[in-house]
PDB file of N, CA and C in Angstrom:
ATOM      1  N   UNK A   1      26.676  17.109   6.949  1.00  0.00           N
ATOM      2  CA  UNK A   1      25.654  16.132   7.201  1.00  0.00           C
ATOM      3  C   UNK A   1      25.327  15.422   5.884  1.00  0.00           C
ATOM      4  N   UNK A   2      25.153  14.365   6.059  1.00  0.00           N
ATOM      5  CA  UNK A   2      24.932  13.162   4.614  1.00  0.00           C
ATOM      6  C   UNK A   2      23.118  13.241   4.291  1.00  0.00           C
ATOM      7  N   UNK A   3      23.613  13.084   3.114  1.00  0.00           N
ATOM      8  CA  UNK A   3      21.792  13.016   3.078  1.00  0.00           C
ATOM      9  C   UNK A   3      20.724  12.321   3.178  1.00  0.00           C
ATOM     10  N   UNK A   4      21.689  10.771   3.656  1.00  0.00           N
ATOM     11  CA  UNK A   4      20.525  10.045   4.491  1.00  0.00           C
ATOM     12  C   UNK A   4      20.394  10.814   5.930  1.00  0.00           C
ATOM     13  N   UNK A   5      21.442  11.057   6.837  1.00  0.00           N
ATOM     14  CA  UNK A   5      21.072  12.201   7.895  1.00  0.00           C
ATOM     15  C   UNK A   5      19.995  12.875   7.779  1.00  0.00           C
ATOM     16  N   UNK A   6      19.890  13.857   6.298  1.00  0.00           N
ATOM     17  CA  UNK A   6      18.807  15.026   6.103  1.00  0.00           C
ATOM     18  C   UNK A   6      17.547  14.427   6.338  1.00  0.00           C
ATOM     19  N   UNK A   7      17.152  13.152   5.629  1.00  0.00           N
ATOM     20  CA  UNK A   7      16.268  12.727   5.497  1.00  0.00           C
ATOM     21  C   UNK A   7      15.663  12.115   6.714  1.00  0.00           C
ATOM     22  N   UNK A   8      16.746  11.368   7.388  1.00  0.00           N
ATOM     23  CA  UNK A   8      16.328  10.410   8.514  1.00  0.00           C
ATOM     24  C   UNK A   8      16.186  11.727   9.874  1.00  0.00           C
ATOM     25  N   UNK A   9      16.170  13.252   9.498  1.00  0.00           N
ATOM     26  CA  UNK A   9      15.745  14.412  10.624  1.00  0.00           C
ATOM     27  C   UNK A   9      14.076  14.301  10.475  1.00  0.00           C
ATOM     28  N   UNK A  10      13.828  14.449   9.132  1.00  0.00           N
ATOM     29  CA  UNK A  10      12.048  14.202   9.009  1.00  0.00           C
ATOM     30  C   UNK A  10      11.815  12.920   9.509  1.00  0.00           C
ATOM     31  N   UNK A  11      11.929  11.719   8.822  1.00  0.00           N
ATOM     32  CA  UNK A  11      11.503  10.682   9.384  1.00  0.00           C
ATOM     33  C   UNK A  11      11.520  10.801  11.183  1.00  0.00           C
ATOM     34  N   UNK A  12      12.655  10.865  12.193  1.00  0.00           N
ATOM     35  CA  UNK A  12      12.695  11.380  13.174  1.00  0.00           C
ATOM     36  C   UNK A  12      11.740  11.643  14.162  1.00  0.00           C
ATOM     37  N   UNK A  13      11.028  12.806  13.417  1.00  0.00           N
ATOM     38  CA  UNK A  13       9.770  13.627  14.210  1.00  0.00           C
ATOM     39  C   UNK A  13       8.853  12.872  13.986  1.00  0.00           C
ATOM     40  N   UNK A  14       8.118  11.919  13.704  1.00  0.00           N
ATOM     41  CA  UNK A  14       7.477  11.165  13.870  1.00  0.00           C
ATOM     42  C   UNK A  14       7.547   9.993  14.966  1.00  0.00           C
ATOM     43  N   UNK A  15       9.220  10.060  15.466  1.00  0.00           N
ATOM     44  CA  UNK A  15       9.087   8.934  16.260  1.00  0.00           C
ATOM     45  C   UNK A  15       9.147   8.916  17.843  1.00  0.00           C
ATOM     46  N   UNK A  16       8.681   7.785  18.692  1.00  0.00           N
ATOM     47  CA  UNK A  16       7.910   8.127  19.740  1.00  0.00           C
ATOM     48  C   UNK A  16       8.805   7.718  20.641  1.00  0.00           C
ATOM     49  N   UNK A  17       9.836   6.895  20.836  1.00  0.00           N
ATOM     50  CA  UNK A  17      11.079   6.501  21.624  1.00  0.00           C
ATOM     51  C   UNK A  17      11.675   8.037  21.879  1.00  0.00           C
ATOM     52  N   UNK A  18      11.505   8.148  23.346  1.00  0.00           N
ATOM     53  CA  UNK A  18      11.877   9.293  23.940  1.00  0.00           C
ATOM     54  C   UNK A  18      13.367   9.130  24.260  1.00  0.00           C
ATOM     55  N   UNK A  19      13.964   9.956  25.472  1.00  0.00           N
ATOM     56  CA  UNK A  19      15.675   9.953  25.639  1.00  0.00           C
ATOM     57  C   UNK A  19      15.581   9.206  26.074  1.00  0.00           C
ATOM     58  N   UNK A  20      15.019   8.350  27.012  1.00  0.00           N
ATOM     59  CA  UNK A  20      15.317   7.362  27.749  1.00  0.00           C
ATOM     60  C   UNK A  20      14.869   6.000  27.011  1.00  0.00           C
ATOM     61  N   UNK A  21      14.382   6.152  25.714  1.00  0.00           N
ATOM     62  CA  UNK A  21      14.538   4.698  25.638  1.00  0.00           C
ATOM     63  C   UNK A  21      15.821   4.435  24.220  1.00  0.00           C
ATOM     64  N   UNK A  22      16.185   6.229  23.931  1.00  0.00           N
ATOM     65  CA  UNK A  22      17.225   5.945  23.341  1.00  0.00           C
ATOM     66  C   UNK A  22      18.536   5.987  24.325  1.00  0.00           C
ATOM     67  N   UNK A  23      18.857   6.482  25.187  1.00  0.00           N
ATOM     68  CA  UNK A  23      19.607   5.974  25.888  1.00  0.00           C
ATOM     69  C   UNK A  23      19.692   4.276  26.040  1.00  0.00           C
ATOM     70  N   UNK A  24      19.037   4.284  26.625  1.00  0.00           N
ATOM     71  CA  UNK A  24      19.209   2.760  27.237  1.00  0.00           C
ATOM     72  C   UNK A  24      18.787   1.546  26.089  1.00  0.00           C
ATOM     73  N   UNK A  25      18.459   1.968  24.639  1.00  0.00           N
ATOM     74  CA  UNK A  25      18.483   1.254  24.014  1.00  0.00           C
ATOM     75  C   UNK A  25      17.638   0.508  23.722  1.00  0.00           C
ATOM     76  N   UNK A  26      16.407   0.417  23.962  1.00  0.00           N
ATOM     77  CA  UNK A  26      15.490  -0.806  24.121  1.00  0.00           C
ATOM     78  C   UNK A  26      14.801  -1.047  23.127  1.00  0.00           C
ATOM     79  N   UNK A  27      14.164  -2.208  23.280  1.00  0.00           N
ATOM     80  CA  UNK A  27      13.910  -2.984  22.040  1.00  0.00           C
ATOM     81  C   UNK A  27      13.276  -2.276  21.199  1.00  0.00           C
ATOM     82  N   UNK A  28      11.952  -1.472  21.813  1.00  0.00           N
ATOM     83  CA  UNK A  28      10.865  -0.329  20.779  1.00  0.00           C
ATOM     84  C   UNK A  28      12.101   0.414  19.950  1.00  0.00           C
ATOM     85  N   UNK A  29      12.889   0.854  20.664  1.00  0.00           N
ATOM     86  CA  UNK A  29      13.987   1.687  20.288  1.00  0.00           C
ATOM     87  C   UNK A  29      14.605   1.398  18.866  1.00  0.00           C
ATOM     88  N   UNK A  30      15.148   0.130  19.001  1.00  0.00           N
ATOM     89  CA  UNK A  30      15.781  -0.241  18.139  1.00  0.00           C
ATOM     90  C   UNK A  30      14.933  -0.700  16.885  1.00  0.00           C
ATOM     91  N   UNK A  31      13.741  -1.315  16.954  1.00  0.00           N
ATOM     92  CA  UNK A  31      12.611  -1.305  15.869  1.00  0.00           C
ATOM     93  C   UNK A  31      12.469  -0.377  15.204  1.00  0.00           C
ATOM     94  N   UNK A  32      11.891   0.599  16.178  1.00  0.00           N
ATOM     95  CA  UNK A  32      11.854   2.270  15.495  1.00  0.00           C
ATOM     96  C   UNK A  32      12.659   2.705  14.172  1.00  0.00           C
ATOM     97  N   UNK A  33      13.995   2.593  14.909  1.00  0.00           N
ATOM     98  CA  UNK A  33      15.337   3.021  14.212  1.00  0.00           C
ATOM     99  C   UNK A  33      15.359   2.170  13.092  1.00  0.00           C
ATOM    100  N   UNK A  34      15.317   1.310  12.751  1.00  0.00           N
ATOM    101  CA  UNK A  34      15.484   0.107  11.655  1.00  0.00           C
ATOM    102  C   UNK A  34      14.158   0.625  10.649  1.00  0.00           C
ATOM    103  N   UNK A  35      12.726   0.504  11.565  1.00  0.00           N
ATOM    104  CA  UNK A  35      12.023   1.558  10.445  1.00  0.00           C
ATOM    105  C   UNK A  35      12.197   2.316  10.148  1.00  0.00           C
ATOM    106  N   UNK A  36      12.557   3.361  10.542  1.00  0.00           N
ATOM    107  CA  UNK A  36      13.208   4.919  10.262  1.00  0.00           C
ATOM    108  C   UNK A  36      14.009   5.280   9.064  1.00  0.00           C
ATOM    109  N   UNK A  37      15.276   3.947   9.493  1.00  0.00           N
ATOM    110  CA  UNK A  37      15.972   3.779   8.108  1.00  0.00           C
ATOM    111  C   UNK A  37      15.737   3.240   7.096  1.00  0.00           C
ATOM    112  N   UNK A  38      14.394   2.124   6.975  1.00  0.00           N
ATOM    113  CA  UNK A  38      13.998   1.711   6.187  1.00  0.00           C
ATOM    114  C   UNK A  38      12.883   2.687   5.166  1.00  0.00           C
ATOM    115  N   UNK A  39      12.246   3.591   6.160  1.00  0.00           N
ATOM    116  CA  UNK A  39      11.534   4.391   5.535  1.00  0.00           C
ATOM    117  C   UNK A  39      12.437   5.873   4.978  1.00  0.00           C
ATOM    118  N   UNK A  40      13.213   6.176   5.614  1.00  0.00           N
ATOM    119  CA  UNK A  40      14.460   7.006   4.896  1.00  0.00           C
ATOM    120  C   UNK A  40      15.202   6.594   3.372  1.00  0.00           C
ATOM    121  N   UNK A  41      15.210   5.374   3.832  1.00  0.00           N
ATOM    122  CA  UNK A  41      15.845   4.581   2.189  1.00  0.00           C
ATOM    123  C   UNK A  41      14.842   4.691   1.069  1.00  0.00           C
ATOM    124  N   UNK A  42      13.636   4.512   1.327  1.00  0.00           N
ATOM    125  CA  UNK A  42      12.456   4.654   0.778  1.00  0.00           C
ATOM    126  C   UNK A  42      12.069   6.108   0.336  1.00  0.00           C
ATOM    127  N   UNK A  43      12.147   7.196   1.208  1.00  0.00           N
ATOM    128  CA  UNK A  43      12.188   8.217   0.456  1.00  0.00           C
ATOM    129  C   UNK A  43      13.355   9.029  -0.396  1.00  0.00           C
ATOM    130  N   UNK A  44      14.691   8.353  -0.526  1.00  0.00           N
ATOM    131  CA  UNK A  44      15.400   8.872  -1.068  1.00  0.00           C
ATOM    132  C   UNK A  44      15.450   7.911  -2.593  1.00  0.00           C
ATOM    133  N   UNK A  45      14.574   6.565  -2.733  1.00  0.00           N
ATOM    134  CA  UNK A  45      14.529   6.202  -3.448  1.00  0.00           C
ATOM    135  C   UNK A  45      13.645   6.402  -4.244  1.00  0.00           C
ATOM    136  N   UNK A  46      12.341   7.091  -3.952  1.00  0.00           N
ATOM    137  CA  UNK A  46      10.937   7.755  -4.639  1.00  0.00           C
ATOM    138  C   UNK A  46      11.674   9.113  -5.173  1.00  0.00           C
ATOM    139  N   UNK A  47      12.589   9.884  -4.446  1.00  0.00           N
ATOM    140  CA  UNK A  47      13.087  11.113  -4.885  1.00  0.00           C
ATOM    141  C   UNK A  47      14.035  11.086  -6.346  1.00  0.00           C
ATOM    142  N   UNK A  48      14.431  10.147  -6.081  1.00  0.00           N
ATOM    143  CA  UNK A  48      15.432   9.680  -7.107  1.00  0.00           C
ATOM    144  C   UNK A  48      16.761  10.482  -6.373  1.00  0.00           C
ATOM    145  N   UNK A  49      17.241  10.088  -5.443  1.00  0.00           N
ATOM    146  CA  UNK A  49      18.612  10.218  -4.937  1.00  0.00           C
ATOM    147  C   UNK A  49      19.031   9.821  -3.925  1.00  0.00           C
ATOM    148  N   UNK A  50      19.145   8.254  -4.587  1.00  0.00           N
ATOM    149  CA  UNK A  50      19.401   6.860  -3.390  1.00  0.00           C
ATOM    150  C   UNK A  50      20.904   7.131  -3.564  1.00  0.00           C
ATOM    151  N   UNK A  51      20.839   7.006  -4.920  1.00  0.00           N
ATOM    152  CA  UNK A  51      22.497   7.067  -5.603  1.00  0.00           C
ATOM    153  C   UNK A  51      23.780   8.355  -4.440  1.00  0.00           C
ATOM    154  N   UNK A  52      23.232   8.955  -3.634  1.00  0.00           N
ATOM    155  CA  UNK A  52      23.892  10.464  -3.155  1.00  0.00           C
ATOM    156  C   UNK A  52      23.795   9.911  -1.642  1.00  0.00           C
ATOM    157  N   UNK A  53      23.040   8.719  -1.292  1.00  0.00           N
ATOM    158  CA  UNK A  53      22.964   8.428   0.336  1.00  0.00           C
ATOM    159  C   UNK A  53      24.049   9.194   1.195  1.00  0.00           C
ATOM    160  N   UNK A  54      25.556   8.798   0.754  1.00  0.00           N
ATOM    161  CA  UNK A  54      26.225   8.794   1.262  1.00  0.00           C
ATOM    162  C   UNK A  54      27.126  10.089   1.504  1.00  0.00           C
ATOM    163  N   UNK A  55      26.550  11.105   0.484  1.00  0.00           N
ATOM    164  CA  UNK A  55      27.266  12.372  -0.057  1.00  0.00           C
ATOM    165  C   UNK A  55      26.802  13.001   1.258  1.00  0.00           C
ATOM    166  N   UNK A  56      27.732  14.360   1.098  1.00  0.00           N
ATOM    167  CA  UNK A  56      27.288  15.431   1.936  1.00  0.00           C
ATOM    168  C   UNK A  56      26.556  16.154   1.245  1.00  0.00           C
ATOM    169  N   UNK A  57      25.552  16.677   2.039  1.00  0.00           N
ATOM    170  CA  UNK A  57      24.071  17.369   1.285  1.00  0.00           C
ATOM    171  C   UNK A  57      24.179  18.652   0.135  1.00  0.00           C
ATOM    172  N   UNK A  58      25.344  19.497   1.193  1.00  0.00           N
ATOM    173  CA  UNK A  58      25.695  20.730   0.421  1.00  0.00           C
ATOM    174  C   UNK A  58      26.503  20.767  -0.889  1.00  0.00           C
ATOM    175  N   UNK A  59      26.926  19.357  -0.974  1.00  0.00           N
ATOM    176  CA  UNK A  59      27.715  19.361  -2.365  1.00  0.00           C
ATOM    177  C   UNK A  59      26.195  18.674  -3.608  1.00  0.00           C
ATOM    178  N   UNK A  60      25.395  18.039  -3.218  1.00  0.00           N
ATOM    179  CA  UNK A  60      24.491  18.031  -4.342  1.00  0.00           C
ATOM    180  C   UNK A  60      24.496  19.187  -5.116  1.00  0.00           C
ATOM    181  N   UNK A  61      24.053  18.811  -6.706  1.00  0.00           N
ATOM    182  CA  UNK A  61      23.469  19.823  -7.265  1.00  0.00           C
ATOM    183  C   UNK A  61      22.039  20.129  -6.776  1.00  0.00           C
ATOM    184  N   UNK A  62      22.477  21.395  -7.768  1.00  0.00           N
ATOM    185  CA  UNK A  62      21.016  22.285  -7.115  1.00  0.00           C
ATOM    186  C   UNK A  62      19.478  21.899  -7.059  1.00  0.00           C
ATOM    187  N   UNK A  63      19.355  21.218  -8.158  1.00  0.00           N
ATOM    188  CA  UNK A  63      18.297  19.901  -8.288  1.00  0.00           C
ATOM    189  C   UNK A  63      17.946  19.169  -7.412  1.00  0.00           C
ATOM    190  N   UNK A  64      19.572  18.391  -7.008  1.00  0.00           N
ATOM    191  CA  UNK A  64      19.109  17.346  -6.158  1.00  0.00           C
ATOM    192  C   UNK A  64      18.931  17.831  -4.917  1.00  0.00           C
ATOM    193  N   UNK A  65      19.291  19.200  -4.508  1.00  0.00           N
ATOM    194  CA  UNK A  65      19.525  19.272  -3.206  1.00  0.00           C
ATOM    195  C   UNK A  65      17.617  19.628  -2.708  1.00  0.00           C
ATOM    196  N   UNK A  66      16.866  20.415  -4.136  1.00  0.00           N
ATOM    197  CA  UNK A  66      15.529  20.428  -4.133  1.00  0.00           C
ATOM    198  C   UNK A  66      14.578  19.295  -3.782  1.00  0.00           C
ATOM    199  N   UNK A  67      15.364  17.989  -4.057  1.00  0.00           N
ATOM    200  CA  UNK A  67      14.736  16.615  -4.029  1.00  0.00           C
ATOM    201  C   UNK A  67      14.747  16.242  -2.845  1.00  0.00           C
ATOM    202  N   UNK A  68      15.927  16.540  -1.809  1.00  0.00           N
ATOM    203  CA  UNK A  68      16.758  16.234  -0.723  1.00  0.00           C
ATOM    204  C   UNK A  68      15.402  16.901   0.371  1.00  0.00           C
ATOM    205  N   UNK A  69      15.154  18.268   0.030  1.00  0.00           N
ATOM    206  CA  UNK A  69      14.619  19.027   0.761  1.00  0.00           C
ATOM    207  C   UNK A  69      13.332  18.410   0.798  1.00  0.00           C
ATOM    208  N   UNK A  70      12.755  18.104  -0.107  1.00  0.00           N
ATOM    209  CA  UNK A  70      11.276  17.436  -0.147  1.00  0.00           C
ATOM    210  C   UNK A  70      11.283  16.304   0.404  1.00  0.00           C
ATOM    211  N   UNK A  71      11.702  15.311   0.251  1.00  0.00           N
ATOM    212  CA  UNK A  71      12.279  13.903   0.620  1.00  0.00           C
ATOM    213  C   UNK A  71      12.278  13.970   2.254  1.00  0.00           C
ATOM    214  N   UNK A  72      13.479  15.346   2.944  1.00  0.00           N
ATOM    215  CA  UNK A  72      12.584  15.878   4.206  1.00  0.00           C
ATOM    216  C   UNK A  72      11.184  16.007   4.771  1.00  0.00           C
ATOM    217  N   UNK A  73      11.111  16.570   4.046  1.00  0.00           N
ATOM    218  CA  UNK A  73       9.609  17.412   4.419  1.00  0.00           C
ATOM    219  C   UNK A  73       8.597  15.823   4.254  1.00  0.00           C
ATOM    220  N   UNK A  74       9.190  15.136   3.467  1.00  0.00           N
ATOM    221  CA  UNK A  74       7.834  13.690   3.273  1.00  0.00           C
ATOM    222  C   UNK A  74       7.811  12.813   4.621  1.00  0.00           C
ATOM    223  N   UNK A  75       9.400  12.858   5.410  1.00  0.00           N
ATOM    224  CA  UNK A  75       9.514  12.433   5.920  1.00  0.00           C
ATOM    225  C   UNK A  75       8.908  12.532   7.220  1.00  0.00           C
ATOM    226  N   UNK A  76       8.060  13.609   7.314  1.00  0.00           N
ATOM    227  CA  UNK A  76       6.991  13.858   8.199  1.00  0.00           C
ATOM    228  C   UNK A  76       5.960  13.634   8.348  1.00  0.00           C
ATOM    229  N   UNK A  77       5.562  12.835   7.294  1.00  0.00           N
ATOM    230  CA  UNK A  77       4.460  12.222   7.192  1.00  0.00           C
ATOM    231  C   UNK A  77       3.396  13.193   6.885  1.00  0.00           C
ATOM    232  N   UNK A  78       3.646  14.298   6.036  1.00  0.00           N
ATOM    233  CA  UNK A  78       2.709  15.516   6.303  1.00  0.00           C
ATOM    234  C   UNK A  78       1.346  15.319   5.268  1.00  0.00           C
ATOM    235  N   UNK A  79       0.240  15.628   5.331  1.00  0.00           N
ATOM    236  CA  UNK A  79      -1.075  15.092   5.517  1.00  0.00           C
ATOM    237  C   UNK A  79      -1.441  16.305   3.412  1.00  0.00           C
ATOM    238  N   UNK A  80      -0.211  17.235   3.993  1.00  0.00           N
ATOM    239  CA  UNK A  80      -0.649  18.080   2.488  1.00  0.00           C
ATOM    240  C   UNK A  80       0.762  18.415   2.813  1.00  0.00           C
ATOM    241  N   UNK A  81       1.419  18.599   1.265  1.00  0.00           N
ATOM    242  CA  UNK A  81       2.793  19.578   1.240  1.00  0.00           C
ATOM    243  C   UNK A  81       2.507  20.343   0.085  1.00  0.00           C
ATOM    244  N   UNK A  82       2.556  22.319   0.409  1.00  0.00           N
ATOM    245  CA  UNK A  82       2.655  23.125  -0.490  1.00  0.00           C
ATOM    246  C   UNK A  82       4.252  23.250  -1.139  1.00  0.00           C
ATOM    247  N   UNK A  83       4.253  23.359  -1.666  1.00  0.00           N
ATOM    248  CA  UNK A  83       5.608  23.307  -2.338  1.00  0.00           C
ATOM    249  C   UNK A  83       5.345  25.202  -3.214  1.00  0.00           C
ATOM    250  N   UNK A  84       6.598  26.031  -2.651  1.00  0.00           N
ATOM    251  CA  UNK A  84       6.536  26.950  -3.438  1.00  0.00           C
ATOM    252  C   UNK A  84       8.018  27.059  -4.329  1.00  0.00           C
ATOM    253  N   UNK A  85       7.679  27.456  -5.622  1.00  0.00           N
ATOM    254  CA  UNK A  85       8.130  27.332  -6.952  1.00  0.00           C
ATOM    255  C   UNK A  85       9.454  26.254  -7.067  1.00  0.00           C
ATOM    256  N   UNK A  86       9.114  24.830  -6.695  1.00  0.00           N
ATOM    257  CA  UNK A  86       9.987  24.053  -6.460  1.00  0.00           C
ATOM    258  C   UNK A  86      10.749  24.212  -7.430  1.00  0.00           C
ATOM    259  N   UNK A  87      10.677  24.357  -8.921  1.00  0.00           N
ATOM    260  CA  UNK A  87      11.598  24.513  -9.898  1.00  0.00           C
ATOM    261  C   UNK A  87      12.026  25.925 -10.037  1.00  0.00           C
ATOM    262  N   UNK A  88      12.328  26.984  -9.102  1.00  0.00           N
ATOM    263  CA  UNK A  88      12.938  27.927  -9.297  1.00  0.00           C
ATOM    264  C   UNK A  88      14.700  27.859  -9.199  1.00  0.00           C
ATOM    265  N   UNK A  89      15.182  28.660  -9.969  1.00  0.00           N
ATOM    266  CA  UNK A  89      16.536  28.233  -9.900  1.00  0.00           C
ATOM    267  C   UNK A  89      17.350  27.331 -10.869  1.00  0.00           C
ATOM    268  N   UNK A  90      16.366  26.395 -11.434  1.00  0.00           N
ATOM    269  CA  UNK A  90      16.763  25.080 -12.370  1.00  0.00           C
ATOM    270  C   UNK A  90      16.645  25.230 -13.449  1.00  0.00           C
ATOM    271  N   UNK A  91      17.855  24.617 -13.953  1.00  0.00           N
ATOM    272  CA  UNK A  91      17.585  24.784 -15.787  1.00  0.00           C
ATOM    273  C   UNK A  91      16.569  23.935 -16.436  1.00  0.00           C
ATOM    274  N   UNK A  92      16.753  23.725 -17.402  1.00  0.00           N
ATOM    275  CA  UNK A  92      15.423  23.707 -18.597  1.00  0.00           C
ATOM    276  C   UNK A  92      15.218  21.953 -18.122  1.00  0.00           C
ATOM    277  N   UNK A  93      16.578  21.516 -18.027  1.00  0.00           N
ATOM    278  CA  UNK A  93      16.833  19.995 -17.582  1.00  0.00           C
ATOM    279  C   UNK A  93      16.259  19.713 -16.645  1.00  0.00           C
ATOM    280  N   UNK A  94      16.776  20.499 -15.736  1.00  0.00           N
ATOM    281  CA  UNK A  94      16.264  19.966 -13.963  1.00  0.00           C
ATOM    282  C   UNK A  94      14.571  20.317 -13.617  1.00  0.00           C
ATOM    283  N   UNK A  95      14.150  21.446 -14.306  1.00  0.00           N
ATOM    284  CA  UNK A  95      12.632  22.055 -14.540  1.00  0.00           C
ATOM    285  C   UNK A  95      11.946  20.926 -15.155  1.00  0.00           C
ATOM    286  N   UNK A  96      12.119  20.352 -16.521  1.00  0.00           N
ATOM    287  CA  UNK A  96      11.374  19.080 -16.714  1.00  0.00           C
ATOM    288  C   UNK A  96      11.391  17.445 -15.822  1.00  0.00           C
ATOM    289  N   UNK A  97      12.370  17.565 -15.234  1.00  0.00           N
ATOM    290  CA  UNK A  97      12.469  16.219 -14.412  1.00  0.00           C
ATOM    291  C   UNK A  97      11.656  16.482 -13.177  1.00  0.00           C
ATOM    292  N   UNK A  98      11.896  18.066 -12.845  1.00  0.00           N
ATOM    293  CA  UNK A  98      10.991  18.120 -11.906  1.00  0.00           C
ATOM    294  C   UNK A  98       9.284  18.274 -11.743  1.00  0.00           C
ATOM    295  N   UNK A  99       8.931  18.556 -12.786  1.00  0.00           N
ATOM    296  CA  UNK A  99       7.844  18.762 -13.505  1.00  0.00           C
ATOM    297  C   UNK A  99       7.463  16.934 -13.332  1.00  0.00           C
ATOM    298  N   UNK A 100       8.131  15.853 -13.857  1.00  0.00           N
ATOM    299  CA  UNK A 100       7.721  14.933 -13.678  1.00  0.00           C
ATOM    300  C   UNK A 100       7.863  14.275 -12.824  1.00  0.00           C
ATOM    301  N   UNK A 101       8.825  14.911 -12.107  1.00  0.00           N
ATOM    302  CA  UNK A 101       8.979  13.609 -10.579  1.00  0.00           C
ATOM    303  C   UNK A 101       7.416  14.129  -9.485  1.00  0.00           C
ATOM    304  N   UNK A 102       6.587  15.928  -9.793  1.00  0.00           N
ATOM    305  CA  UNK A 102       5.486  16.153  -9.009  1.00  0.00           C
ATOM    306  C   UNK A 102       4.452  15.790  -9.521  1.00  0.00           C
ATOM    307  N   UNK A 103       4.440  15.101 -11.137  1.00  0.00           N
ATOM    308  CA  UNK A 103       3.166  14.834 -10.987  1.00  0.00           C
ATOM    309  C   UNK A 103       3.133  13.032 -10.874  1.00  0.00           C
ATOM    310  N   UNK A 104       4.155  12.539 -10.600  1.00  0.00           N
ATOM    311  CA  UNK A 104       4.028  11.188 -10.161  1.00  0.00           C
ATOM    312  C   UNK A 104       4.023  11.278  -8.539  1.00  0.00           C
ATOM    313  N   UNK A 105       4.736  12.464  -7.833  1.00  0.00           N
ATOM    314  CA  UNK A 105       4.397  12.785  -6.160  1.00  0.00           C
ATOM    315  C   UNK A 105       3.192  12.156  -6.189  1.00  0.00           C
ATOM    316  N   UNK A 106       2.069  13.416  -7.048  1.00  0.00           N
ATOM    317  CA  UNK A 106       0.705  13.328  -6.587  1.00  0.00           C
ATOM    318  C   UNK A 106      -0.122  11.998  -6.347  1.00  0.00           C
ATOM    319  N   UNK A 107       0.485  10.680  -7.308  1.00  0.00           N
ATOM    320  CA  UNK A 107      -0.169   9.479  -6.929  1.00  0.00           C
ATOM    321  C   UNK A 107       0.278   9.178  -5.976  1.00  0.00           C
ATOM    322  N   UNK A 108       1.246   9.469  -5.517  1.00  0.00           N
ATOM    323  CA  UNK A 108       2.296   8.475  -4.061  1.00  0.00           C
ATOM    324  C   UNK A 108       1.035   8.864  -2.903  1.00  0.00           C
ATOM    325  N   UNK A 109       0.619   7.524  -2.367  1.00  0.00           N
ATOM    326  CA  UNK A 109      -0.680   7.486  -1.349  1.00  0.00           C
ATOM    327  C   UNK A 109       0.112   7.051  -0.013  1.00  0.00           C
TER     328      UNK A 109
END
């Protein structure tokens, strides 16, 4: 699965076009979807891994695949996200980028 896929599973659950209007296609339908991807593009571009759209998820590094996972989880529109020891695992590199990509999260309104 690509990691606009990953992302566009959160975005997803937010949306209200049931089977039948993705079946048959209809106009709400297709709006939806165009936001979806527009707001998917959007969180892989706040994450910093627009550049990987196209990759398969499991080959990211371990970093990015941390970014990938959050970038999910935003995509839910969720009201609070706990994040536990997001920089576990990461070297000294990936620990400071991540250190700064959460405290610029915290302004994202």
């Amino acid at each position: 699965m690509s990691v606009f896929e990953n992302v566009m599973i959160g975005v997803d659950a937010r949306n209200r076009s049931g089977f039948a209007g993705a079946l048959f296609h209809t106009p709400h339908n297709r709006q939806e979807s165009k936001t979806s991807e527009k707001k998917a593009i959007d969180l892989l571009r706040f994450c910093g891994i627009e550049r990987f759209t196209n990759e398969v998820a499991k080959n990211l590094p371990y970093g990015d695949q941390r970014r990938l996972e959050i970038a999910r989880a935003l995509g839910t529109v969720p009201k609070l996200l706990l994040l536990d020891e997001p920089a576990a695992g990461m070297n000294p590199a990936e620990r400071t980028g991540c250190a700064t990509w959460c405290a610029r999260s915290g302004t994202r309104a």
